[in-house]
PDB file of N, CA and C in Angstrom:
ATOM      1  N   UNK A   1      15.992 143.011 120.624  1.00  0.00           N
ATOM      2  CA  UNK A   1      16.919 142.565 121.639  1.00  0.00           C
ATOM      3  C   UNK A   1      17.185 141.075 121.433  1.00  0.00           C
ATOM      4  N   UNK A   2      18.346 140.754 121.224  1.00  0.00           N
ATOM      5  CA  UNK A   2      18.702 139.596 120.997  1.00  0.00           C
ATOM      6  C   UNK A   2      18.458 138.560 122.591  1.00  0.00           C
ATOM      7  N   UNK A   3      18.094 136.928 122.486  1.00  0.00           N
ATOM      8  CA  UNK A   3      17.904 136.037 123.265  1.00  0.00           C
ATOM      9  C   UNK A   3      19.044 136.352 124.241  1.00  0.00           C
ATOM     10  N   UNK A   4      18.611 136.119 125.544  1.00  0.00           N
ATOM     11  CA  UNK A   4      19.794 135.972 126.338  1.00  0.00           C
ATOM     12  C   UNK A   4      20.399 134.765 126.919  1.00  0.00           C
ATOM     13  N   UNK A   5      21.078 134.220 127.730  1.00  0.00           N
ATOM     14  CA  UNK A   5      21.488 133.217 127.801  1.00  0.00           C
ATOM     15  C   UNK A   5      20.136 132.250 128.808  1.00  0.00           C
ATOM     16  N   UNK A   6      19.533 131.329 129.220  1.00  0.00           N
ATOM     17  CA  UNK A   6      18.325 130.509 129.580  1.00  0.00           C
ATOM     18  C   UNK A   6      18.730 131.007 130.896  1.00  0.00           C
ATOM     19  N   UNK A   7      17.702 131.140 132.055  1.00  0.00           N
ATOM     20  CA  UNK A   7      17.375 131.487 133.040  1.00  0.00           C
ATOM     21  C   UNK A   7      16.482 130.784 133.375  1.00  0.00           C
ATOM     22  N   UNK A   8      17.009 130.299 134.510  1.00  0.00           N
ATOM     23  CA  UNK A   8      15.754 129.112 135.413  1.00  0.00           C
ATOM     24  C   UNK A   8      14.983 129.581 135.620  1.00  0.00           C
ATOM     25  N   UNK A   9      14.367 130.831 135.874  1.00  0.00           N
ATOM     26  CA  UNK A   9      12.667 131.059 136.332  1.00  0.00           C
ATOM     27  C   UNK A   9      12.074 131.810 135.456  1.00  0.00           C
ATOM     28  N   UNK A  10      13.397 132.138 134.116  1.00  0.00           N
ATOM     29  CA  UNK A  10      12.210 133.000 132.901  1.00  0.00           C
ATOM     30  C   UNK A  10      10.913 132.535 132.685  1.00  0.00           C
ATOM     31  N   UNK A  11      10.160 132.983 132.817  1.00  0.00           N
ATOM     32  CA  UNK A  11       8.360 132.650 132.025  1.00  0.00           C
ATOM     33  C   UNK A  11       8.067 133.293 131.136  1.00  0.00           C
ATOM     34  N   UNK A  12       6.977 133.113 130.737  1.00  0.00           N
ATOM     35  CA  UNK A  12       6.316 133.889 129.632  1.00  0.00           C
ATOM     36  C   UNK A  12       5.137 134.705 130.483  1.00  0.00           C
ATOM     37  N   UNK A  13       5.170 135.740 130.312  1.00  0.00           N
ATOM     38  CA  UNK A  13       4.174 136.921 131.450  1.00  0.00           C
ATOM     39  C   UNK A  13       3.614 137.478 130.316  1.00  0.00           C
ATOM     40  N   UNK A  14       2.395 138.348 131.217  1.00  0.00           N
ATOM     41  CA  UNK A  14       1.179 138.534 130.356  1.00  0.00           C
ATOM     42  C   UNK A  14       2.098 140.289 129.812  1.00  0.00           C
ATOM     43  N   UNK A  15       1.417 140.669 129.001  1.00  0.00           N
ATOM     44  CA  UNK A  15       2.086 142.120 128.236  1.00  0.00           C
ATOM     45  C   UNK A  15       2.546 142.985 129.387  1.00  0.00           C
ATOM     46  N   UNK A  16       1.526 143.258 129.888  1.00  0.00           N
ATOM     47  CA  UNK A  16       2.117 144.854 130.644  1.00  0.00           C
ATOM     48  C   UNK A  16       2.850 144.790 132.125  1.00  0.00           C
ATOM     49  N   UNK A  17       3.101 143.309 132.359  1.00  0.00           N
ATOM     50  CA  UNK A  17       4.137 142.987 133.243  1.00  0.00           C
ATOM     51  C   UNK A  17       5.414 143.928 133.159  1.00  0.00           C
ATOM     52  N   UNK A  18       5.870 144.076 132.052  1.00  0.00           N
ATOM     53  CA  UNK A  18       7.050 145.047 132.537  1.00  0.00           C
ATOM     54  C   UNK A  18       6.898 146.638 132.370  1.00  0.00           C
ATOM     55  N   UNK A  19       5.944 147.297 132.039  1.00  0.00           N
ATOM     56  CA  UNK A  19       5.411 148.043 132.491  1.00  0.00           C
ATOM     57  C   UNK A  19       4.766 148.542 134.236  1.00  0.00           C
ATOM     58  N   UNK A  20       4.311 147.259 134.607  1.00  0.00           N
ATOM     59  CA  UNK A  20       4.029 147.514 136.388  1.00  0.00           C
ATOM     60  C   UNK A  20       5.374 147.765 137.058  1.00  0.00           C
ATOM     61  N   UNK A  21       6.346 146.618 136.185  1.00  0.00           N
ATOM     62  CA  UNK A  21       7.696 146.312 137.208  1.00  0.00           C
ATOM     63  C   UNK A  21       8.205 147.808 136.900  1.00  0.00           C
ATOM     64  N   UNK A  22       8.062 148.667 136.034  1.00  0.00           N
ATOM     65  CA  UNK A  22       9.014 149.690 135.413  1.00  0.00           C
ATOM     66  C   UNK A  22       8.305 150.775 136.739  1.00  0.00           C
ATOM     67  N   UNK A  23       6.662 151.113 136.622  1.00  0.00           N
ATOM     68  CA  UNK A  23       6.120 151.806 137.344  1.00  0.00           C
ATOM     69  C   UNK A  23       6.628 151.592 138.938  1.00  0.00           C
ATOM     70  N   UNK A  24       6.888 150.523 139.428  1.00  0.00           N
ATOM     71  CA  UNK A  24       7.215 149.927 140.550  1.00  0.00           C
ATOM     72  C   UNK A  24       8.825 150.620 140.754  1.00  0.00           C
ATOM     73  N   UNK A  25       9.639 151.258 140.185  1.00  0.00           N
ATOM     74  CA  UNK A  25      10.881 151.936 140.301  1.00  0.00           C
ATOM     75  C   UNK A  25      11.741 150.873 139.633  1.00  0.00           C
ATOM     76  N   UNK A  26      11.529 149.385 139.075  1.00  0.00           N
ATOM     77  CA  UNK A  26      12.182 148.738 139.212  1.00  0.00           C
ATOM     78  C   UNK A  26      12.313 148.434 137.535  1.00  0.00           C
ATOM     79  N   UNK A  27      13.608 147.513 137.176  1.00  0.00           N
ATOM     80  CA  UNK A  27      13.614 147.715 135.825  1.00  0.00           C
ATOM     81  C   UNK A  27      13.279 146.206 135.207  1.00  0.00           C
ATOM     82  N   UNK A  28      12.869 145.908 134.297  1.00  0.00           N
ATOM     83  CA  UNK A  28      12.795 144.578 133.791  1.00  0.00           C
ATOM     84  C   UNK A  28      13.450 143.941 132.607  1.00  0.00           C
ATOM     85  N   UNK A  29      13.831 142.701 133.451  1.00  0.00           N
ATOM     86  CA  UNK A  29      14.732 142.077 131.763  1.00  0.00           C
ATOM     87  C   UNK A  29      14.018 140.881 130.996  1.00  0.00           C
ATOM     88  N   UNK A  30      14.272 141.538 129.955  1.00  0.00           N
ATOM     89  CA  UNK A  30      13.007 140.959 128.942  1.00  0.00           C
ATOM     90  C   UNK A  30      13.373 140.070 127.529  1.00  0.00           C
ATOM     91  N   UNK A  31      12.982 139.516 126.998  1.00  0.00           N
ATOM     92  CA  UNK A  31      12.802 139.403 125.131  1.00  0.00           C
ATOM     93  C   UNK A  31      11.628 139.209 124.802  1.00  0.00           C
ATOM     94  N   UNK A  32      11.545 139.224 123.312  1.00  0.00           N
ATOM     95  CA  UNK A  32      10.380 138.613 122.902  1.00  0.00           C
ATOM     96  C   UNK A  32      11.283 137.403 122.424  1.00  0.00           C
ATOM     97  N   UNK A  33       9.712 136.506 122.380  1.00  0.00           N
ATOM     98  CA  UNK A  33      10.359 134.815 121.579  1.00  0.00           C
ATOM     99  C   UNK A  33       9.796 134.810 120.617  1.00  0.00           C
ATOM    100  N   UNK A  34      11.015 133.868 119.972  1.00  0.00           N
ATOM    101  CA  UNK A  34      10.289 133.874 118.688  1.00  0.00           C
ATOM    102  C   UNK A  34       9.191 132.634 118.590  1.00  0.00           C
ATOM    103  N   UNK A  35       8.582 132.431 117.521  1.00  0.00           N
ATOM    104  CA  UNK A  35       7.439 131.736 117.678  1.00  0.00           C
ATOM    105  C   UNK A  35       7.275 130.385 117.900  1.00  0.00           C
ATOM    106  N   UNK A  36       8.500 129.146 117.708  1.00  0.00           N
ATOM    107  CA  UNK A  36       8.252 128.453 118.704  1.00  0.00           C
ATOM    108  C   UNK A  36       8.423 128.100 119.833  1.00  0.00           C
ATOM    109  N   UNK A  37       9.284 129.265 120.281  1.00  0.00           N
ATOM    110  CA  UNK A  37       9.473 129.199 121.494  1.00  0.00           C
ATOM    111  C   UNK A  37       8.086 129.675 121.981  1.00  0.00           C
ATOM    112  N   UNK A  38       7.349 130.521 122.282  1.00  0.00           N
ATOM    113  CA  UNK A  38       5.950 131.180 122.435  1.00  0.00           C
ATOM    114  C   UNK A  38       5.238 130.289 122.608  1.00  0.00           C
ATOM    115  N   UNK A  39       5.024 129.135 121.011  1.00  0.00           N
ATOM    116  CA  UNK A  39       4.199 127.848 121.920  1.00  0.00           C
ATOM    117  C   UNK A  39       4.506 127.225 122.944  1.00  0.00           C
ATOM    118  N   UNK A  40       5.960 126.674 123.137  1.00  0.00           N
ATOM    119  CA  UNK A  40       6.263 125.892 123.925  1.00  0.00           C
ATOM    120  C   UNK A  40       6.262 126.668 125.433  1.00  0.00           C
ATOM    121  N   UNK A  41       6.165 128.471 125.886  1.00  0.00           N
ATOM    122  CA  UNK A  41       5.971 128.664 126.732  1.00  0.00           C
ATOM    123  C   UNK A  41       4.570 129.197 126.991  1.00  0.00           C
ATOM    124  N   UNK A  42       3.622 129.359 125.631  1.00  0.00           N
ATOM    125  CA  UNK A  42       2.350 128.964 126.252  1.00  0.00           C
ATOM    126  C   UNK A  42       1.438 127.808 126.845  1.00  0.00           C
ATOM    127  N   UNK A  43       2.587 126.573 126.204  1.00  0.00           N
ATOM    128  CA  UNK A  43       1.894 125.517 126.939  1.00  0.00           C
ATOM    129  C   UNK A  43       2.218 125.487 128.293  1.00  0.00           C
ATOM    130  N   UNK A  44       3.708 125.743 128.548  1.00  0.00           N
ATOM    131  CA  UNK A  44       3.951 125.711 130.039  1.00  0.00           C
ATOM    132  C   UNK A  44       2.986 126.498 131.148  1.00  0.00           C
ATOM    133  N   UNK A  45       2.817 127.838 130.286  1.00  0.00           N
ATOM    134  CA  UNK A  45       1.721 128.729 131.109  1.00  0.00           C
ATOM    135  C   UNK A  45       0.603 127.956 131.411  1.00  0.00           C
ATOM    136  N   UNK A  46      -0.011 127.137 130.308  1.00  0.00           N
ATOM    137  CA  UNK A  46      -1.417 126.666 130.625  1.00  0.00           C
ATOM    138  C   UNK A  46      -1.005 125.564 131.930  1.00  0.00           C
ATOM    139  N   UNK A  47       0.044 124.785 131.931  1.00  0.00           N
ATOM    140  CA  UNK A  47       0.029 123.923 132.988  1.00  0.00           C
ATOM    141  C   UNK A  47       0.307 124.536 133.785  1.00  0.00           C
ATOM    142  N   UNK A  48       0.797 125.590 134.368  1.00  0.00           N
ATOM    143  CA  UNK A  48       0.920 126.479 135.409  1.00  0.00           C
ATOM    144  C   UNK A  48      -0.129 127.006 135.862  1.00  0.00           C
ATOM    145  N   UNK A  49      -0.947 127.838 135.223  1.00  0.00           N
ATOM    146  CA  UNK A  49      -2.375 128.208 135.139  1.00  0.00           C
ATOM    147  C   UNK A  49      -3.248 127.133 135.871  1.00  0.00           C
ATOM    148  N   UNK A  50      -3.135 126.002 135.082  1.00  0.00           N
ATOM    149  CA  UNK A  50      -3.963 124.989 135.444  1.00  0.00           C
ATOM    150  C   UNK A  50      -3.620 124.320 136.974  1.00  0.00           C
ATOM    151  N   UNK A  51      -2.698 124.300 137.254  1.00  0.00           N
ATOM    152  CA  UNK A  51      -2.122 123.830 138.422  1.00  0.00           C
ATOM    153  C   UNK A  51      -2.518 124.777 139.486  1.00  0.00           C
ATOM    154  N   UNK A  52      -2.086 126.101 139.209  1.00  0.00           N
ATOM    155  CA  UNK A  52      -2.933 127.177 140.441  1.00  0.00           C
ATOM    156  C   UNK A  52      -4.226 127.377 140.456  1.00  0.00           C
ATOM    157  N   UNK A  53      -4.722 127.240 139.173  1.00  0.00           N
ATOM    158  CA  UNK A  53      -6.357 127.030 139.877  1.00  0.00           C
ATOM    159  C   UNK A  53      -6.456 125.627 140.398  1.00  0.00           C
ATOM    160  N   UNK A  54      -5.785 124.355 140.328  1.00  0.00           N
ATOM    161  CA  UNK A  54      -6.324 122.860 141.177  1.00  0.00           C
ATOM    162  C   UNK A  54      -6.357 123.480 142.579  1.00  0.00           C
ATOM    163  N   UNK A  55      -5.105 124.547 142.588  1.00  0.00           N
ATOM    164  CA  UNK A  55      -4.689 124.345 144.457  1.00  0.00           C
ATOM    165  C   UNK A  55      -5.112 125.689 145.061  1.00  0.00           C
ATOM    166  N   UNK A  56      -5.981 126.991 143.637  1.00  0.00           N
ATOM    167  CA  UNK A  56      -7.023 127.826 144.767  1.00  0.00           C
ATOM    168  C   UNK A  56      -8.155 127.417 145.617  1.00  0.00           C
ATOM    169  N   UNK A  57      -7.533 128.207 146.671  1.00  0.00           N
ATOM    170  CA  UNK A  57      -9.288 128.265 147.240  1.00  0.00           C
ATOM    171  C   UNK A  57     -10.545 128.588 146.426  1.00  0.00           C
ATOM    172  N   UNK A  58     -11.583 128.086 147.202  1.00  0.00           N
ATOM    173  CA  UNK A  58     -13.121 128.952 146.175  1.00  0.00           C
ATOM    174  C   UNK A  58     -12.947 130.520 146.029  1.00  0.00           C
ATOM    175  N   UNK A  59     -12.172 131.212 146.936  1.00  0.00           N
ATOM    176  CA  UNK A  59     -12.491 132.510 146.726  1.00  0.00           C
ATOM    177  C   UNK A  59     -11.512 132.548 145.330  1.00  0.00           C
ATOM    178  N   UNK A  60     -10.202 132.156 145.141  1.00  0.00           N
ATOM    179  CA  UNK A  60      -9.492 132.592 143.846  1.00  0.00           C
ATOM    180  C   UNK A  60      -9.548 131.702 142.730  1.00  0.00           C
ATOM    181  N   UNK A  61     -10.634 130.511 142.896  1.00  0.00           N
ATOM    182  CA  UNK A  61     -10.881 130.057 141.416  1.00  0.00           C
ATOM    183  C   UNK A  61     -11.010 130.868 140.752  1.00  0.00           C
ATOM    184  N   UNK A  62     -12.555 131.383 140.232  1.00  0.00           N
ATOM    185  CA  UNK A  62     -12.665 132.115 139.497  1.00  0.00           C
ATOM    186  C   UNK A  62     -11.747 133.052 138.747  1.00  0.00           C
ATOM    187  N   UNK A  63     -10.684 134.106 139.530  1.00  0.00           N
ATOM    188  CA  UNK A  63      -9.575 134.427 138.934  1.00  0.00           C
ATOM    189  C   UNK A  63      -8.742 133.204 138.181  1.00  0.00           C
ATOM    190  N   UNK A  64      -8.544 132.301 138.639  1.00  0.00           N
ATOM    191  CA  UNK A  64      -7.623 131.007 138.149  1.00  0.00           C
ATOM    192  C   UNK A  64      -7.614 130.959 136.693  1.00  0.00           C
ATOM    193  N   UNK A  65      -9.268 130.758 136.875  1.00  0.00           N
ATOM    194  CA  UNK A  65      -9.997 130.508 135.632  1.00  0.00           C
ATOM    195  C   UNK A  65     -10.008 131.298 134.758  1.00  0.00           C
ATOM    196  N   UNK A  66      -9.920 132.558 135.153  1.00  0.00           N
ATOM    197  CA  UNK A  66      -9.346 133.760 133.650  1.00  0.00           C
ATOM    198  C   UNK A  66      -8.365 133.670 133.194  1.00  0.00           C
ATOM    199  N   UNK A  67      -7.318 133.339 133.887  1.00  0.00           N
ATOM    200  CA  UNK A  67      -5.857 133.069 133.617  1.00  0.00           C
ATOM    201  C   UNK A  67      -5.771 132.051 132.881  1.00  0.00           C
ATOM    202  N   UNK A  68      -6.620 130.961 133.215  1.00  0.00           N
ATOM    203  CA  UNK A  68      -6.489 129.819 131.922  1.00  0.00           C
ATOM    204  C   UNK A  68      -7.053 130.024 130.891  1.00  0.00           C
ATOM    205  N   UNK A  69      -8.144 130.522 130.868  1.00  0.00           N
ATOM    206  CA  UNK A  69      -8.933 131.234 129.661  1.00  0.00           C
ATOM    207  C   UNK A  69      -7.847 132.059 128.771  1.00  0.00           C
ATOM    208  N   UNK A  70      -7.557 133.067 129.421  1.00  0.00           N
ATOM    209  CA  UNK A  70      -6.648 134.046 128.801  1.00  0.00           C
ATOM    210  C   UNK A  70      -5.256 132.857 127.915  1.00  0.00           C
ATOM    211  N   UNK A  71      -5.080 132.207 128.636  1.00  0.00           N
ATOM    212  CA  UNK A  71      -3.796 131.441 127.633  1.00  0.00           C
ATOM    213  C   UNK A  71      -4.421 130.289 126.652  1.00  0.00           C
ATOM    214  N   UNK A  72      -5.384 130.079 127.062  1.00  0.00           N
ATOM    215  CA  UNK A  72      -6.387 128.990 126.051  1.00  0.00           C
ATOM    216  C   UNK A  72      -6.570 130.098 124.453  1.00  0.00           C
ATOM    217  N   UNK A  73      -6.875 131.358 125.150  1.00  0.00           N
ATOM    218  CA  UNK A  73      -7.097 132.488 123.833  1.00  0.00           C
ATOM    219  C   UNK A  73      -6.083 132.600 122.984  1.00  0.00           C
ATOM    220  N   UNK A  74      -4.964 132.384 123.648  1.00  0.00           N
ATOM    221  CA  UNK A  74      -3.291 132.952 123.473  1.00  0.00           C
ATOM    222  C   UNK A  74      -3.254 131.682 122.225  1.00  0.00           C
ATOM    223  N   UNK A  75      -3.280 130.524 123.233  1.00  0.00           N
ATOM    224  CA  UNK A  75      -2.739 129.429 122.230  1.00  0.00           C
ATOM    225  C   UNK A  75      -3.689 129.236 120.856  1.00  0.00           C
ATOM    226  N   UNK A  76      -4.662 129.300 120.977  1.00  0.00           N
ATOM    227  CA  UNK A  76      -5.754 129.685 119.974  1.00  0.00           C
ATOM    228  C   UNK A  76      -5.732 130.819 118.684  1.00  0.00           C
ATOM    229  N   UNK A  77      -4.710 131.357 118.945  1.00  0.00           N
ATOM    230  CA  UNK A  77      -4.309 132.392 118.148  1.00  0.00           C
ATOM    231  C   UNK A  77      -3.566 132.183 117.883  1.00  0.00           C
ATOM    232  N   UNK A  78      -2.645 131.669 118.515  1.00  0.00           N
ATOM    233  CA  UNK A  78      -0.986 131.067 117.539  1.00  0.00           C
ATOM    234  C   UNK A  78      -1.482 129.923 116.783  1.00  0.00           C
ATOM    235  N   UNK A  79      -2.399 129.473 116.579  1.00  0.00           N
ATOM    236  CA  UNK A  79      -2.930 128.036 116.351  1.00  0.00           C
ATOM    237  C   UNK A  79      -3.737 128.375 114.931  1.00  0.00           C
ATOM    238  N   UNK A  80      -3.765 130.095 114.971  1.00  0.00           N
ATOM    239  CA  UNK A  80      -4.161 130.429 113.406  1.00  0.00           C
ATOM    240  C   UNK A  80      -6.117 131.034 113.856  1.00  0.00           C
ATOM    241  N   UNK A  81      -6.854 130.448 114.992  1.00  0.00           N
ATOM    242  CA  UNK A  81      -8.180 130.181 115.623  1.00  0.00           C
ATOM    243  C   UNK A  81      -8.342 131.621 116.208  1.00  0.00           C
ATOM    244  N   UNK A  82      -9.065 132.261 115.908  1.00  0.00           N
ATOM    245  CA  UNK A  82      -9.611 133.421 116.960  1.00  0.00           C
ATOM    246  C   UNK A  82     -11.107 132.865 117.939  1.00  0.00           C
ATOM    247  N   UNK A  83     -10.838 133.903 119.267  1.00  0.00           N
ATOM    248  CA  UNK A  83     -11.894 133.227 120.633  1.00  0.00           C
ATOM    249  C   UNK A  83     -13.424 132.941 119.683  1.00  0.00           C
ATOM    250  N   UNK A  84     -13.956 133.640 119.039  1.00  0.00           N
ATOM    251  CA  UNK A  84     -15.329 133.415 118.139  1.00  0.00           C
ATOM    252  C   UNK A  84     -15.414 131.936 117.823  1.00  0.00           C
ATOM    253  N   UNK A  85     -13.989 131.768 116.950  1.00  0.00           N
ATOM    254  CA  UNK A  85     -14.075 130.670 115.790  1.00  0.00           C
ATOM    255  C   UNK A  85     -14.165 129.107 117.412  1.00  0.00           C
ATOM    256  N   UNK A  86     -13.021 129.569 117.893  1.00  0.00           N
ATOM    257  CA  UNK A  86     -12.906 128.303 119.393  1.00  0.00           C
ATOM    258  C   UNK A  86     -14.547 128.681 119.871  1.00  0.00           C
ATOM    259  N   UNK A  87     -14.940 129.148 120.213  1.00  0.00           N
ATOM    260  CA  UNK A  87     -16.262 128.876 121.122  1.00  0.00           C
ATOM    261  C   UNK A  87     -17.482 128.818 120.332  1.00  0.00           C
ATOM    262  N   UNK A  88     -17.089 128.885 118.861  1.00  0.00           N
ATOM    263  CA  UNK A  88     -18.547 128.010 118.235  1.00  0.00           C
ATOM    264  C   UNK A  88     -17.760 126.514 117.956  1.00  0.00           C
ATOM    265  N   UNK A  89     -16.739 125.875 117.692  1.00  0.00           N
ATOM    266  CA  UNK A  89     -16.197 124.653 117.913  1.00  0.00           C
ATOM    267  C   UNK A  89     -16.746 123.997 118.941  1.00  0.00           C
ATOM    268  N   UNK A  90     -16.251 124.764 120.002  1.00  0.00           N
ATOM    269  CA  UNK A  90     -17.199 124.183 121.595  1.00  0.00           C
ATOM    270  C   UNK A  90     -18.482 124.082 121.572  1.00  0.00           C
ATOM    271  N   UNK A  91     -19.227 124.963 121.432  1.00  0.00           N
ATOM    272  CA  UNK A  91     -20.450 124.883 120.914  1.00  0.00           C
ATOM    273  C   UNK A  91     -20.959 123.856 120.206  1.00  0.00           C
ATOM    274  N   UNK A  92     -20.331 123.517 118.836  1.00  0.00           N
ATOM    275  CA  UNK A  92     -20.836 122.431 118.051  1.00  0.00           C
ATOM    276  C   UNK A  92     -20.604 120.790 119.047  1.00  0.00           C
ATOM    277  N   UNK A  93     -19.699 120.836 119.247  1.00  0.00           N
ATOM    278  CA  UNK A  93     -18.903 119.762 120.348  1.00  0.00           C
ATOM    279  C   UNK A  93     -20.057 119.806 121.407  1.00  0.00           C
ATOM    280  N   UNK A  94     -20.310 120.507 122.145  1.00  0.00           N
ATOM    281  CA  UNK A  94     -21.891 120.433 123.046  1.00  0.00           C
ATOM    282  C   UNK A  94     -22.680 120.072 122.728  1.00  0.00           C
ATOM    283  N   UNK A  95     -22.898 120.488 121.521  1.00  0.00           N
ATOM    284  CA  UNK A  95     -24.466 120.415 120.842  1.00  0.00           C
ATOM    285  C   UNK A  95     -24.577 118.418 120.706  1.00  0.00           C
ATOM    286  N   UNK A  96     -23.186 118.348 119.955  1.00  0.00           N
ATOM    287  CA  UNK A  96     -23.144 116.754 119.128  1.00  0.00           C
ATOM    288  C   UNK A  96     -22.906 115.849 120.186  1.00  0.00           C
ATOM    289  N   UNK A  97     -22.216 116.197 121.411  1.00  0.00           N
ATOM    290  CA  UNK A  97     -21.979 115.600 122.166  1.00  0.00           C
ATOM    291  C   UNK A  97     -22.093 115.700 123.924  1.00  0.00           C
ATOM    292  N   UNK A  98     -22.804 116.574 124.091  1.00  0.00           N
ATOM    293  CA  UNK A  98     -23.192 117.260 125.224  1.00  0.00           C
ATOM    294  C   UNK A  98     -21.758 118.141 125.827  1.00  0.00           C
ATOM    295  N   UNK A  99     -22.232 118.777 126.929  1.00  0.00           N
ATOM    296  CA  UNK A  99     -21.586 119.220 127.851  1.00  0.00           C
ATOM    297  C   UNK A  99     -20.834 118.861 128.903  1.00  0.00           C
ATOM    298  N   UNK A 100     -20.530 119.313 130.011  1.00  0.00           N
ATOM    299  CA  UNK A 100     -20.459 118.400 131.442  1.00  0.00           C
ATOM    300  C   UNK A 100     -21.587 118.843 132.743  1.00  0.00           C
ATOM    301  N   UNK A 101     -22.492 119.239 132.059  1.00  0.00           N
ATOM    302  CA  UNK A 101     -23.375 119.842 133.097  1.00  0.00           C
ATOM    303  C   UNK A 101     -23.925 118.803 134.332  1.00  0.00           C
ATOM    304  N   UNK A 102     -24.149 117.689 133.248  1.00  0.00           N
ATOM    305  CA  UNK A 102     -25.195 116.794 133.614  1.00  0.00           C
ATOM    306  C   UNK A 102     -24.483 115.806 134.999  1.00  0.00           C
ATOM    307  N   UNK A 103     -22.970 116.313 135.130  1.00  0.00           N
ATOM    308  CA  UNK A 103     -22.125 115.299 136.176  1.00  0.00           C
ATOM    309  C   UNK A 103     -21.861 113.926 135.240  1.00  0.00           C
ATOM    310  N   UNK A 104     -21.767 113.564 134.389  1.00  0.00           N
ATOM    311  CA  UNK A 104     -21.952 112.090 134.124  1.00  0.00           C
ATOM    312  C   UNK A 104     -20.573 111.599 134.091  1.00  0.00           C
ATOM    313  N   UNK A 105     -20.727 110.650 134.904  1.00  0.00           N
ATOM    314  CA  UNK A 105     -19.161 109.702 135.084  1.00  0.00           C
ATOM    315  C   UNK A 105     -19.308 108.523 134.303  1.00  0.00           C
ATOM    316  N   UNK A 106     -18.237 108.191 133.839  1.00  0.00           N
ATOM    317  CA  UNK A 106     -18.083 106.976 132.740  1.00  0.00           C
ATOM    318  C   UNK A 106     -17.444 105.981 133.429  1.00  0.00           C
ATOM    319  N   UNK A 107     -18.391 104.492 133.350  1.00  0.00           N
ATOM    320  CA  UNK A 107     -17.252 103.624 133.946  1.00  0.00           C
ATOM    321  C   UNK A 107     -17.343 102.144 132.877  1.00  0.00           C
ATOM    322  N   UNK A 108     -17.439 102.768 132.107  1.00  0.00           N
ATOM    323  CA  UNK A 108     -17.065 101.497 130.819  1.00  0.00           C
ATOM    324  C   UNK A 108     -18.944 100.539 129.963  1.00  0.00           C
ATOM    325  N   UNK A 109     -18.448  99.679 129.416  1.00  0.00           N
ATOM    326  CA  UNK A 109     -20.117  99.209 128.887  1.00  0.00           C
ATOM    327  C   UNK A 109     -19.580  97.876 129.246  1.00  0.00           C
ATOM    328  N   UNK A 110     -21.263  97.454 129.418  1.00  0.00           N
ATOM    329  CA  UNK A 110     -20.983  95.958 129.521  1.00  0.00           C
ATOM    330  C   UNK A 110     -21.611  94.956 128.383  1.00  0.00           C
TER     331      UNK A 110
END
């Protein structure tokens, strides 16, 4: 299916979005993008993502947080990286340089 003309609230939605909308009686209008478009609307997702988990409550962080996960995976894969290869990176990055467990705030050296 060829691009259609830009639409102010097109996003990039997760796969089986138009599948629910179809089950729902209702029909959905769609493309695929091509691939740089894909980055440029997986980054938008992540700031979207990221923005609704700042402004969940405690009860829907946690969901928030899959949703960013899930597009962190996304972009990670267009990026050539599968989730394994990213979370021993992180890993090494912990190891060499810690975590954020510890709370530590930085306010410069003297």
């Amino acid at each position: 299916m060829s691009e259609p003309e830009a639409v102010a609230d097109s996003k990039l939605v997760r796969d089986l979005i138009p599948d629910l909308v179809r089950a729902n009686g209702e029909v959905p209008v769609t493309y695929q993008a091509d691939s740089a478009e894909y980055r440029h609307r997986l980054r938008d997702k992540l700031l979207e993502e990221v923005d609704e988990f700042l402004t969940a409550d405690p009860a829907g962080a946690i969901e928030e947080l899959a949703d960013v996960l899930e597009v962190v995976y996304a972009l990670a894969a267009d990026l050539g990286t599968d989730q394994s290869t990213l979370d021993r990176i992180r890993h090494t990055k912990a190891a060499e340089r810690g975590a954020f467990a510890d709370r530590v705030v930085w306010q410069g050296v003297r």
